[in-house]
PDB file of N, CA and C in Angstrom:
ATOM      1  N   UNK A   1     -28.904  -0.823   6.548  1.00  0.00           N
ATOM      2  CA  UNK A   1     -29.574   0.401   6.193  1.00  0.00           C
ATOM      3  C   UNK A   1     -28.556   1.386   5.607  1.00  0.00           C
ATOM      4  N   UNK A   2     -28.800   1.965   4.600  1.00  0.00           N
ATOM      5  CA  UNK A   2     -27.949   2.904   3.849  1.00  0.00           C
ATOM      6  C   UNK A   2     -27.992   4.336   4.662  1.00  0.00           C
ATOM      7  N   UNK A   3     -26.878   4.797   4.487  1.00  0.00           N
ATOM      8  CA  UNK A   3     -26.650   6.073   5.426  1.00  0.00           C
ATOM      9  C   UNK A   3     -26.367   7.175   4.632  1.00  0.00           C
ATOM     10  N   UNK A   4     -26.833   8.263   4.623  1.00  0.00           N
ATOM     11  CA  UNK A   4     -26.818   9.524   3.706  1.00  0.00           C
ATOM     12  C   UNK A   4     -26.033  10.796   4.729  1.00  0.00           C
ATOM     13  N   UNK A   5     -24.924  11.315   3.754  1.00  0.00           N
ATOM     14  CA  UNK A   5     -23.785  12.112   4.803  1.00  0.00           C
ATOM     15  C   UNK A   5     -23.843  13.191   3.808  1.00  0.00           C
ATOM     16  N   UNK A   6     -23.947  14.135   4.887  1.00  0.00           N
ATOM     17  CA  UNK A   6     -23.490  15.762   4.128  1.00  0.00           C
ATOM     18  C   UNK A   6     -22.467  16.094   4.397  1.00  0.00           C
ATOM     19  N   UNK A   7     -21.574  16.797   4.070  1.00  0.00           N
ATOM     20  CA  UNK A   7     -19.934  17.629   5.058  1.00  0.00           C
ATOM     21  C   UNK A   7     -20.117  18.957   4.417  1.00  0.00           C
ATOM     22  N   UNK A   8     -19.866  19.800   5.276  1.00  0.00           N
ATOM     23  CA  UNK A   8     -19.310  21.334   4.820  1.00  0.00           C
ATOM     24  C   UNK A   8     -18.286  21.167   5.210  1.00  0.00           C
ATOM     25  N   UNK A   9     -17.266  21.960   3.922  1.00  0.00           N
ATOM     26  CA  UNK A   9     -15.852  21.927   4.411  1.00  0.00           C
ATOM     27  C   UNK A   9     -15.597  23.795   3.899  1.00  0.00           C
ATOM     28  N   UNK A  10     -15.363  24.356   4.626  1.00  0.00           N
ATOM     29  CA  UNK A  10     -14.788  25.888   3.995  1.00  0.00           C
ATOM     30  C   UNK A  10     -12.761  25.850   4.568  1.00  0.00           C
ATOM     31  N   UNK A  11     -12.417  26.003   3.511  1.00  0.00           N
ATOM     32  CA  UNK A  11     -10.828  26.307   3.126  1.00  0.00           C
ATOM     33  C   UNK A  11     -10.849  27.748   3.808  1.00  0.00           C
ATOM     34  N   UNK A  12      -9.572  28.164   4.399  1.00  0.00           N
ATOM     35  CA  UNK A  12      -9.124  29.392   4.572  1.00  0.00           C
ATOM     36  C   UNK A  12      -8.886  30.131   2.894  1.00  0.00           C
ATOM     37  N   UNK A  13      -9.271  31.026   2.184  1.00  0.00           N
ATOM     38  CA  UNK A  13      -8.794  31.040   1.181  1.00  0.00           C
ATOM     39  C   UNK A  13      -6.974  31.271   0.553  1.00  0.00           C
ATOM     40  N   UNK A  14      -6.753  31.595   1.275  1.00  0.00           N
ATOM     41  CA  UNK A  14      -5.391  31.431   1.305  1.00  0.00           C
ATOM     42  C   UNK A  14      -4.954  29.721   0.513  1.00  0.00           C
ATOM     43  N   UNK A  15      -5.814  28.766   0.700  1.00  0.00           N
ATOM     44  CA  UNK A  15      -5.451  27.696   0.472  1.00  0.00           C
ATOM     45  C   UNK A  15      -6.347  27.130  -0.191  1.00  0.00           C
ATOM     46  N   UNK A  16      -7.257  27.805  -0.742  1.00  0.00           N
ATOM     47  CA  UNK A  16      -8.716  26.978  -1.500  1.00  0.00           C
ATOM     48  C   UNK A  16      -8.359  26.019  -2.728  1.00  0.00           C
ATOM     49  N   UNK A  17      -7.536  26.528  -3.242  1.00  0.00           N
ATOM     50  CA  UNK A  17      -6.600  25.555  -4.631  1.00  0.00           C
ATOM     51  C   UNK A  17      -6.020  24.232  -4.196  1.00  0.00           C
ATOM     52  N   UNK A  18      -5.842  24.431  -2.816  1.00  0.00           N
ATOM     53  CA  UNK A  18      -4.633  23.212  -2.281  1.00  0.00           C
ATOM     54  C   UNK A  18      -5.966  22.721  -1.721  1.00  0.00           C
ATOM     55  N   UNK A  19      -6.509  22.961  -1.212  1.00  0.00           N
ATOM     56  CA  UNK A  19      -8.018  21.898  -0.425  1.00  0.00           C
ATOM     57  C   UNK A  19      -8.769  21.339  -1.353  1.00  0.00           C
ATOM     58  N   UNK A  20      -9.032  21.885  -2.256  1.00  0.00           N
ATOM     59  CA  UNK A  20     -10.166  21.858  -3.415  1.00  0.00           C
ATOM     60  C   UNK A  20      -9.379  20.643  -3.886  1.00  0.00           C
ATOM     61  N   UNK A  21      -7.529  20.346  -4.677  1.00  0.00           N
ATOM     62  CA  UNK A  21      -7.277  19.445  -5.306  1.00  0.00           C
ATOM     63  C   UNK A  21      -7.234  18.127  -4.084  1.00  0.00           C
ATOM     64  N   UNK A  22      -7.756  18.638  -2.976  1.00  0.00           N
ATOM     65  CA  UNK A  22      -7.148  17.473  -1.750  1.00  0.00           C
ATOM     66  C   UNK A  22      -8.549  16.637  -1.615  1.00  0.00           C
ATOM     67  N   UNK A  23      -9.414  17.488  -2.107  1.00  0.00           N
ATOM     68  CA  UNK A  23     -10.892  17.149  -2.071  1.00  0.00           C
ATOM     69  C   UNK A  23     -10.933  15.977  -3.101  1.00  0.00           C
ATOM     70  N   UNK A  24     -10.350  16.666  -4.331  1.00  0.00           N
ATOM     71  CA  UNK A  24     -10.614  15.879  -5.467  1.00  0.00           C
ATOM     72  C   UNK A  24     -10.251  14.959  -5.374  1.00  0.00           C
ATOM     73  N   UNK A  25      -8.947  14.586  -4.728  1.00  0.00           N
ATOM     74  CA  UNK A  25      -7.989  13.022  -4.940  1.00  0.00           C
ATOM     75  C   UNK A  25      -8.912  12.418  -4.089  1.00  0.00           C
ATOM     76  N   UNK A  26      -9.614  12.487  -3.027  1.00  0.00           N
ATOM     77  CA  UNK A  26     -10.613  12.086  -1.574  1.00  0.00           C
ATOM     78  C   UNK A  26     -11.210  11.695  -2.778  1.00  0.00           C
ATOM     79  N   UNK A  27     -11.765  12.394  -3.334  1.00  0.00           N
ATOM     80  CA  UNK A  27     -13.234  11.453  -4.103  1.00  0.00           C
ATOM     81  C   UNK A  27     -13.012  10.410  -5.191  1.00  0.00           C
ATOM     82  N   UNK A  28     -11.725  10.529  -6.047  1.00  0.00           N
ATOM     83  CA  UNK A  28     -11.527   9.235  -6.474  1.00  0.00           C
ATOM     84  C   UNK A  28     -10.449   8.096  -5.799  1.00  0.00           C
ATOM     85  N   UNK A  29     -10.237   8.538  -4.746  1.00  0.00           N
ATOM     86  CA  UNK A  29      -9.651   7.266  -3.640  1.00  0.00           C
ATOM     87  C   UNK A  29     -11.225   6.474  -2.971  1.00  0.00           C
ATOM     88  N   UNK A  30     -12.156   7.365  -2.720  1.00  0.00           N
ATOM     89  CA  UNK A  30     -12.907   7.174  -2.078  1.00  0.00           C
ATOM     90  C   UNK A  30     -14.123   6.118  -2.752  1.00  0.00           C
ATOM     91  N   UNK A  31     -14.219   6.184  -3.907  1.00  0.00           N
ATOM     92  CA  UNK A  31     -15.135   5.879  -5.271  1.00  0.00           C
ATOM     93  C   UNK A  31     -14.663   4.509  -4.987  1.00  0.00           C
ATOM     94  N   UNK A  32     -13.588   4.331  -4.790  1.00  0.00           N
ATOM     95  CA  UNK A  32     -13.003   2.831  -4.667  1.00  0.00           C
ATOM     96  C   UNK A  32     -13.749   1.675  -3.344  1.00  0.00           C
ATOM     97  N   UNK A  33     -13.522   2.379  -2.870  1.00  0.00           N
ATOM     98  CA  UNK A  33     -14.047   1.989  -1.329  1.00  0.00           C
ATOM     99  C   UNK A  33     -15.626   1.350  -1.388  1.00  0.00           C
ATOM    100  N   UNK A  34     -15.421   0.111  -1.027  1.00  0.00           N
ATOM    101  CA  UNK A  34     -16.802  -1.207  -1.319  1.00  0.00           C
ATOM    102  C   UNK A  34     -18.006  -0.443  -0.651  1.00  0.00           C
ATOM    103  N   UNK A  35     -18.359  -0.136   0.082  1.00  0.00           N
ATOM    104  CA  UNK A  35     -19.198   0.514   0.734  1.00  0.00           C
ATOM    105  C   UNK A  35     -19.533   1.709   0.206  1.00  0.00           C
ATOM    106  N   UNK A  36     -18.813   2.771  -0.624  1.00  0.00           N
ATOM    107  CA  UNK A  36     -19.626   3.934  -1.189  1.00  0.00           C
ATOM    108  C   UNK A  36     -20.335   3.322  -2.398  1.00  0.00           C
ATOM    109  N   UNK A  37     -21.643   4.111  -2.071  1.00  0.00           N
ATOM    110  CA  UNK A  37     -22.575   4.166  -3.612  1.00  0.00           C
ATOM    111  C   UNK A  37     -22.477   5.434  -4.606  1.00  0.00           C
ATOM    112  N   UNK A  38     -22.345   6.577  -3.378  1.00  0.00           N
ATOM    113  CA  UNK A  38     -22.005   7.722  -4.073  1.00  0.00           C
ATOM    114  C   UNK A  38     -21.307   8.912  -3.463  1.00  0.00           C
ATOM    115  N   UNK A  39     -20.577   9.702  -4.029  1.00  0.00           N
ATOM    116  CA  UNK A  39     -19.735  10.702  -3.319  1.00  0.00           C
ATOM    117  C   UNK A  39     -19.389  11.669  -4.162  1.00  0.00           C
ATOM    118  N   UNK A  40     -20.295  12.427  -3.662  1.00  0.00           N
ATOM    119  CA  UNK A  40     -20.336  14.000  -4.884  1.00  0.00           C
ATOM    120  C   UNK A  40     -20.082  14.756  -3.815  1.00  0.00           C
ATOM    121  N   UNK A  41     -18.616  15.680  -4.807  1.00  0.00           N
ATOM    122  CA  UNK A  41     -18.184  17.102  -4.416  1.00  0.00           C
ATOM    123  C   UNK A  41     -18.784  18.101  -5.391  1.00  0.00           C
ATOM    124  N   UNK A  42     -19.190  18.988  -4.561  1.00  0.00           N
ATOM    125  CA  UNK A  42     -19.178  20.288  -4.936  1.00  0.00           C
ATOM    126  C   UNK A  42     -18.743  21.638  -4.446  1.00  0.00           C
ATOM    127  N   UNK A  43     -18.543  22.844  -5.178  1.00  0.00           N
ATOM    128  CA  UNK A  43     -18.355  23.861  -4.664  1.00  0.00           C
ATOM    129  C   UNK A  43     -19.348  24.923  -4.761  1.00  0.00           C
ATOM    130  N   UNK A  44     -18.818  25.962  -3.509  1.00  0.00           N
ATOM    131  CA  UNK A  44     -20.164  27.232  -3.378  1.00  0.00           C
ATOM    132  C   UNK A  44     -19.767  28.173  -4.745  1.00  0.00           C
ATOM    133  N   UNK A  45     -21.300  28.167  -5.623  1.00  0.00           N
ATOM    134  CA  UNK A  45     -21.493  29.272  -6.056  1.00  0.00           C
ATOM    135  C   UNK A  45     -20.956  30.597  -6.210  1.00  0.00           C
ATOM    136  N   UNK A  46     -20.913  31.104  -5.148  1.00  0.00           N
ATOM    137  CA  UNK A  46     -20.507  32.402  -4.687  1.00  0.00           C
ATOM    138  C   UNK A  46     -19.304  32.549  -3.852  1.00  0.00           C
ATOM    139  N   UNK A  47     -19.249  31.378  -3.273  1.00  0.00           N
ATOM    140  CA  UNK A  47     -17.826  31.348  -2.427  1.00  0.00           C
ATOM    141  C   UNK A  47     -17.159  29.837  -2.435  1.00  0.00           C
ATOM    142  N   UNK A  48     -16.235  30.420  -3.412  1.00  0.00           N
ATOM    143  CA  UNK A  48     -15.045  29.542  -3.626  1.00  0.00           C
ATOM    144  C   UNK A  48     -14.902  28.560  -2.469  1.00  0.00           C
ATOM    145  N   UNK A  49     -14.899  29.184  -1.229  1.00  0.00           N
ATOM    146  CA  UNK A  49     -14.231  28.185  -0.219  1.00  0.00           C
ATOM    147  C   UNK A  49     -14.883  27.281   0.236  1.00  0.00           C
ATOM    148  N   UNK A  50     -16.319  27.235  -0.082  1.00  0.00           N
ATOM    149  CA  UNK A  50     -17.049  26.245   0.552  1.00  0.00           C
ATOM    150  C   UNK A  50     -17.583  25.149  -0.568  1.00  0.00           C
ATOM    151  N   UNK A  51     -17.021  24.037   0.302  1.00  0.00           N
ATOM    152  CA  UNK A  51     -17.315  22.079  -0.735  1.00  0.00           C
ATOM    153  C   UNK A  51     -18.211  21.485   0.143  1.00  0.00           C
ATOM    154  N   UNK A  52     -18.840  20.931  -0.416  1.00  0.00           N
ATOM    155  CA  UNK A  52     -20.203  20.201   0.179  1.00  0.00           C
ATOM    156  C   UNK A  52     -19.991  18.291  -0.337  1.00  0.00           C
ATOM    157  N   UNK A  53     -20.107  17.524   0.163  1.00  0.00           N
ATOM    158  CA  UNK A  53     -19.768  16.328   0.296  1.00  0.00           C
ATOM    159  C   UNK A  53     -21.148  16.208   0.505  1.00  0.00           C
ATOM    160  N   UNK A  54     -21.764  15.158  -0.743  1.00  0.00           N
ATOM    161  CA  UNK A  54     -23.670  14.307  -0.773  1.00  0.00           C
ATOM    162  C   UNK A  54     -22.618  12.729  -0.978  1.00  0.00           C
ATOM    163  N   UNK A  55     -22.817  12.202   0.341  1.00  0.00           N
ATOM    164  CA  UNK A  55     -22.701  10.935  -0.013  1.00  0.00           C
ATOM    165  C   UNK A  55     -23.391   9.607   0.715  1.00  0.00           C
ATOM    166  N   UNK A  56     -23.599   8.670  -0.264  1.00  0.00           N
ATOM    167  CA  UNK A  56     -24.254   7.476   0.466  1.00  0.00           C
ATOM    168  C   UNK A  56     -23.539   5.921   0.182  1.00  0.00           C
ATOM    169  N   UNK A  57     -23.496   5.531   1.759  1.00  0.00           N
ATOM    170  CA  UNK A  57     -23.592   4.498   2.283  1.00  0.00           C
ATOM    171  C   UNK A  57     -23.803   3.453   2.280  1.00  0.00           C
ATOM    172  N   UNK A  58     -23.311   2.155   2.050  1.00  0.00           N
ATOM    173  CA  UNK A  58     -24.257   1.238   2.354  1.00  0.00           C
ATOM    174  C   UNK A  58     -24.587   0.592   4.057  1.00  0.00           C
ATOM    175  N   UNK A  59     -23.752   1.071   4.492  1.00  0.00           N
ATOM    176  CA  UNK A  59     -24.294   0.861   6.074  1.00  0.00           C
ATOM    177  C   UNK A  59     -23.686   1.882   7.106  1.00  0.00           C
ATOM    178  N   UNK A  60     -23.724   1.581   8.055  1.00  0.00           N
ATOM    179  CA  UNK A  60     -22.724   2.170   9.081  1.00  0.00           C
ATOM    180  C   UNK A  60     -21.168   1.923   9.266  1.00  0.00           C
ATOM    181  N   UNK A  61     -21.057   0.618   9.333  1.00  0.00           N
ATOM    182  CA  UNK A  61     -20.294  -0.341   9.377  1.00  0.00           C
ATOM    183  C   UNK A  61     -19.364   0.206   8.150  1.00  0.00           C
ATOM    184  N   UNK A  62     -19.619   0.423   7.006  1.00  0.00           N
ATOM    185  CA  UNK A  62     -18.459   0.667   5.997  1.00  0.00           C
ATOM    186  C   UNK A  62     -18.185   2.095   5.769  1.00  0.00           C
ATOM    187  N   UNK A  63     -19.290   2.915   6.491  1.00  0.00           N
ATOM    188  CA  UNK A  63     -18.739   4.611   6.636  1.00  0.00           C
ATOM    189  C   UNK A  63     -17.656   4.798   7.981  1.00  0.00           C
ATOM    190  N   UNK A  64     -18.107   3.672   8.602  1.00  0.00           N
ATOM    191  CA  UNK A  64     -16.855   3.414  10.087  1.00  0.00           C
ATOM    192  C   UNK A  64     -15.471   3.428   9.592  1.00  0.00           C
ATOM    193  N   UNK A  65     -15.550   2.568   8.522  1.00  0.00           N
ATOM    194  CA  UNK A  65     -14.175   1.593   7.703  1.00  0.00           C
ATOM    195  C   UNK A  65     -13.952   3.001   7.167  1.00  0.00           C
ATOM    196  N   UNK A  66     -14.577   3.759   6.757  1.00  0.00           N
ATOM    197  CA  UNK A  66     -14.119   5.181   5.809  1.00  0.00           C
ATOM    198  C   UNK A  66     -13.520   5.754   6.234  1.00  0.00           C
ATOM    199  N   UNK A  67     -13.972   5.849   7.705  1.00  0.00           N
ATOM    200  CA  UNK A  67     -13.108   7.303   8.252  1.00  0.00           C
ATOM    201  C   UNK A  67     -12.083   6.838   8.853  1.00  0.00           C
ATOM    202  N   UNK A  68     -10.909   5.372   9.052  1.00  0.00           N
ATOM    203  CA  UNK A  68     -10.082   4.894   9.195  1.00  0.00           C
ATOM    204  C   UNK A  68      -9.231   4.806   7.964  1.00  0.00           C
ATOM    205  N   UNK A  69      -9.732   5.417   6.264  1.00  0.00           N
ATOM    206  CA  UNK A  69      -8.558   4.858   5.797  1.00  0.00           C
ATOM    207  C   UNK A  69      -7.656   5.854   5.394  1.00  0.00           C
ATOM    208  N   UNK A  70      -6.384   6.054   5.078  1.00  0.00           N
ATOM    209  CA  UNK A  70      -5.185   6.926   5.208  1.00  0.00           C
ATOM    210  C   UNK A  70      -5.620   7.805   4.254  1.00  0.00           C
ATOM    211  N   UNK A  71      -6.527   8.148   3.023  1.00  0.00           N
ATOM    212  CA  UNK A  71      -6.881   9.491   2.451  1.00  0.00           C
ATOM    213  C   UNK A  71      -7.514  10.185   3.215  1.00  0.00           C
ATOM    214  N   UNK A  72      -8.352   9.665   4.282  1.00  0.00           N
ATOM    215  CA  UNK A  72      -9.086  10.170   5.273  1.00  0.00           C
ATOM    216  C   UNK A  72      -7.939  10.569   6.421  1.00  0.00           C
ATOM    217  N   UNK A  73      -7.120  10.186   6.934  1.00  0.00           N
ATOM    218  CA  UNK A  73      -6.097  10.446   7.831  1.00  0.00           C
ATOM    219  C   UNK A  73      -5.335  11.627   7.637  1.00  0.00           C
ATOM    220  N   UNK A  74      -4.874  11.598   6.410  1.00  0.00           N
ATOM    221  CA  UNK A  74      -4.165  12.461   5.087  1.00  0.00           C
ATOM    222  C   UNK A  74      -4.732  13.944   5.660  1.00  0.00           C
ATOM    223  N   UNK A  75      -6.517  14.211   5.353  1.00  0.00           N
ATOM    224  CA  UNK A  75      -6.789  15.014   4.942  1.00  0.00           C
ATOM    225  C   UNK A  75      -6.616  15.290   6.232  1.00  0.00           C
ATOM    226  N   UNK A  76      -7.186  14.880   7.201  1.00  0.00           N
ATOM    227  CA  UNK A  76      -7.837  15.506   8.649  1.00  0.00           C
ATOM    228  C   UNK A  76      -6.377  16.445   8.826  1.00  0.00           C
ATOM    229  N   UNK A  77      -5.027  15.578   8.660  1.00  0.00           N
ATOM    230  CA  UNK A  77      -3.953  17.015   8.698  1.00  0.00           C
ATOM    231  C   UNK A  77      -3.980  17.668   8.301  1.00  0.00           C
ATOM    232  N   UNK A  78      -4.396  17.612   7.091  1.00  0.00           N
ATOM    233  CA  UNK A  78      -4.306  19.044   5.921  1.00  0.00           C
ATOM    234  C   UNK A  78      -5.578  19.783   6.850  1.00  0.00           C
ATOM    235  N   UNK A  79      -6.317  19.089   7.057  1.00  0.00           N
ATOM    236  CA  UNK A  79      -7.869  20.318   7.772  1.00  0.00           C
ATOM    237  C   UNK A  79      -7.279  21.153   8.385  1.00  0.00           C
ATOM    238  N   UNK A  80      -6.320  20.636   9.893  1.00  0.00           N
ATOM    239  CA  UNK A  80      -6.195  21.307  11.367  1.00  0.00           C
ATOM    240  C   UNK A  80      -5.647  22.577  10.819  1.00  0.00           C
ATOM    241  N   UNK A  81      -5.012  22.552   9.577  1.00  0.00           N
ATOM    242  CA  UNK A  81      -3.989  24.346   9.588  1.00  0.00           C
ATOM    243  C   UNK A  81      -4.775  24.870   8.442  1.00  0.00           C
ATOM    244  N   UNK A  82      -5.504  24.319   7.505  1.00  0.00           N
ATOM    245  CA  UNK A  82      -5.903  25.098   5.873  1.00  0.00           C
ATOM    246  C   UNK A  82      -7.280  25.163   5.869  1.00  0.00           C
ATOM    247  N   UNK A  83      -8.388  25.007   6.687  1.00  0.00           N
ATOM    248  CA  UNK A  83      -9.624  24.914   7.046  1.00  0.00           C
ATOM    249  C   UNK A  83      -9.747  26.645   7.876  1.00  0.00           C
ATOM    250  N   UNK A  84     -10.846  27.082   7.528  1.00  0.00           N
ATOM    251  CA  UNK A  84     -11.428  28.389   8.431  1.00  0.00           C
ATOM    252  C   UNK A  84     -11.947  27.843   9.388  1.00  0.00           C
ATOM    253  N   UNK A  85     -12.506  26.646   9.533  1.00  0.00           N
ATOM    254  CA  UNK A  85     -13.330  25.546  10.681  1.00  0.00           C
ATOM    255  C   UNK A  85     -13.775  24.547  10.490  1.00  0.00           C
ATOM    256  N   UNK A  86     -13.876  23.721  11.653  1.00  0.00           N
ATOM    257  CA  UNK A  86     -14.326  22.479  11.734  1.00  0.00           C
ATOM    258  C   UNK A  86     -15.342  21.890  10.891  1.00  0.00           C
ATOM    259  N   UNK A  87     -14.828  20.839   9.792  1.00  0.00           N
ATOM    260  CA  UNK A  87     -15.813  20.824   8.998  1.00  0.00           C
ATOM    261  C   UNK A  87     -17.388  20.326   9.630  1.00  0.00           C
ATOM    262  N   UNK A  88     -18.714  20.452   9.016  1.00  0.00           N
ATOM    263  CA  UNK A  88     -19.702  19.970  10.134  1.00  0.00           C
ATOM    264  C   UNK A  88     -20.531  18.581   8.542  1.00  0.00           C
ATOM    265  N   UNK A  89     -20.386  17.671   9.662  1.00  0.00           N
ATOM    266  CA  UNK A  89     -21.199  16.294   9.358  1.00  0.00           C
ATOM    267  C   UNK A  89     -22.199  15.721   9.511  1.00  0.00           C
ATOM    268  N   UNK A  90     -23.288  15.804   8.496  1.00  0.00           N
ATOM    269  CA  UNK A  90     -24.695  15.066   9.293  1.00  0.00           C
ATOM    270  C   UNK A  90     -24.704  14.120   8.649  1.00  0.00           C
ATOM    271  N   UNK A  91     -24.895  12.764   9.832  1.00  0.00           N
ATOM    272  CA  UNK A  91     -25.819  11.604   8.727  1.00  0.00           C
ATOM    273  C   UNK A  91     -27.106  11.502   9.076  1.00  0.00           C
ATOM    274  N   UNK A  92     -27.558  10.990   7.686  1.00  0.00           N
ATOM    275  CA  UNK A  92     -29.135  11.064   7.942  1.00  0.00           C
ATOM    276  C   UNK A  92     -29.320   9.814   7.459  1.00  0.00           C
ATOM    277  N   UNK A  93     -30.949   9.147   7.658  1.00  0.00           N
ATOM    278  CA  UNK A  93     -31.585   8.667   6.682  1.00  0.00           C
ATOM    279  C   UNK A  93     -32.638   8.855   6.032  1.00  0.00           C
ATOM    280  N   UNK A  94     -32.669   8.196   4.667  1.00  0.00           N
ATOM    281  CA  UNK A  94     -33.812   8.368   4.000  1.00  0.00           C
ATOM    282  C   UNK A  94     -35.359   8.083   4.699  1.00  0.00           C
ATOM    283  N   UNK A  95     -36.212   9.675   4.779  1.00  0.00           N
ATOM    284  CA  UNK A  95     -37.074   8.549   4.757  1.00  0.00           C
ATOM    285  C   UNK A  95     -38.445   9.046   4.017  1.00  0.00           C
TER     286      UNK A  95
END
């Protein structure tokens, strides 16, 4: 079953340039990865600091494999100090 993931991520702005390009390299490391179908970044409108992550799945099993691989490791450091907060994650499914 395909799995559909949202992320809010808001940058401290102090650092929105350095998150935003950390975002970007995430999505074409990530594009690679057998299991994504799709993985769109975007940013807020009105506020720079907030990126929104629409991505889908082809199972559980290979969004598991996702969040083990070292661009994913990478970032979670960069989060703990250049993030205003914890980014928040829903998966859903279609229905």
């Amino acid at each position: 079953m395909k799995v559909y993931v949202t992320a809010i991520i808001k940058s401290k702005p102090e650092f929105t340039t350095e998150v935003k390009a950390a975002l970007q390299n995430m999505v074409v490391e990530i594009l690679k990865e057998e299991a994504c179908i799709q993985y769109d970044l975007q940013q807020g409108l009105t506020d720079d600091n907030t990126f929104i992550f629409h991505e889908i799945w082809e199972n559980e099993a290979g969004l598991d494999l996702h969040g083990q691989q070292p661009h994913i490791t990478s970032f979670k450091v960069l989060a703990a100090t250049k993030l205003e907060e914890k980014p928040i994650v829903v998966r859903t499914k279609l229905i």
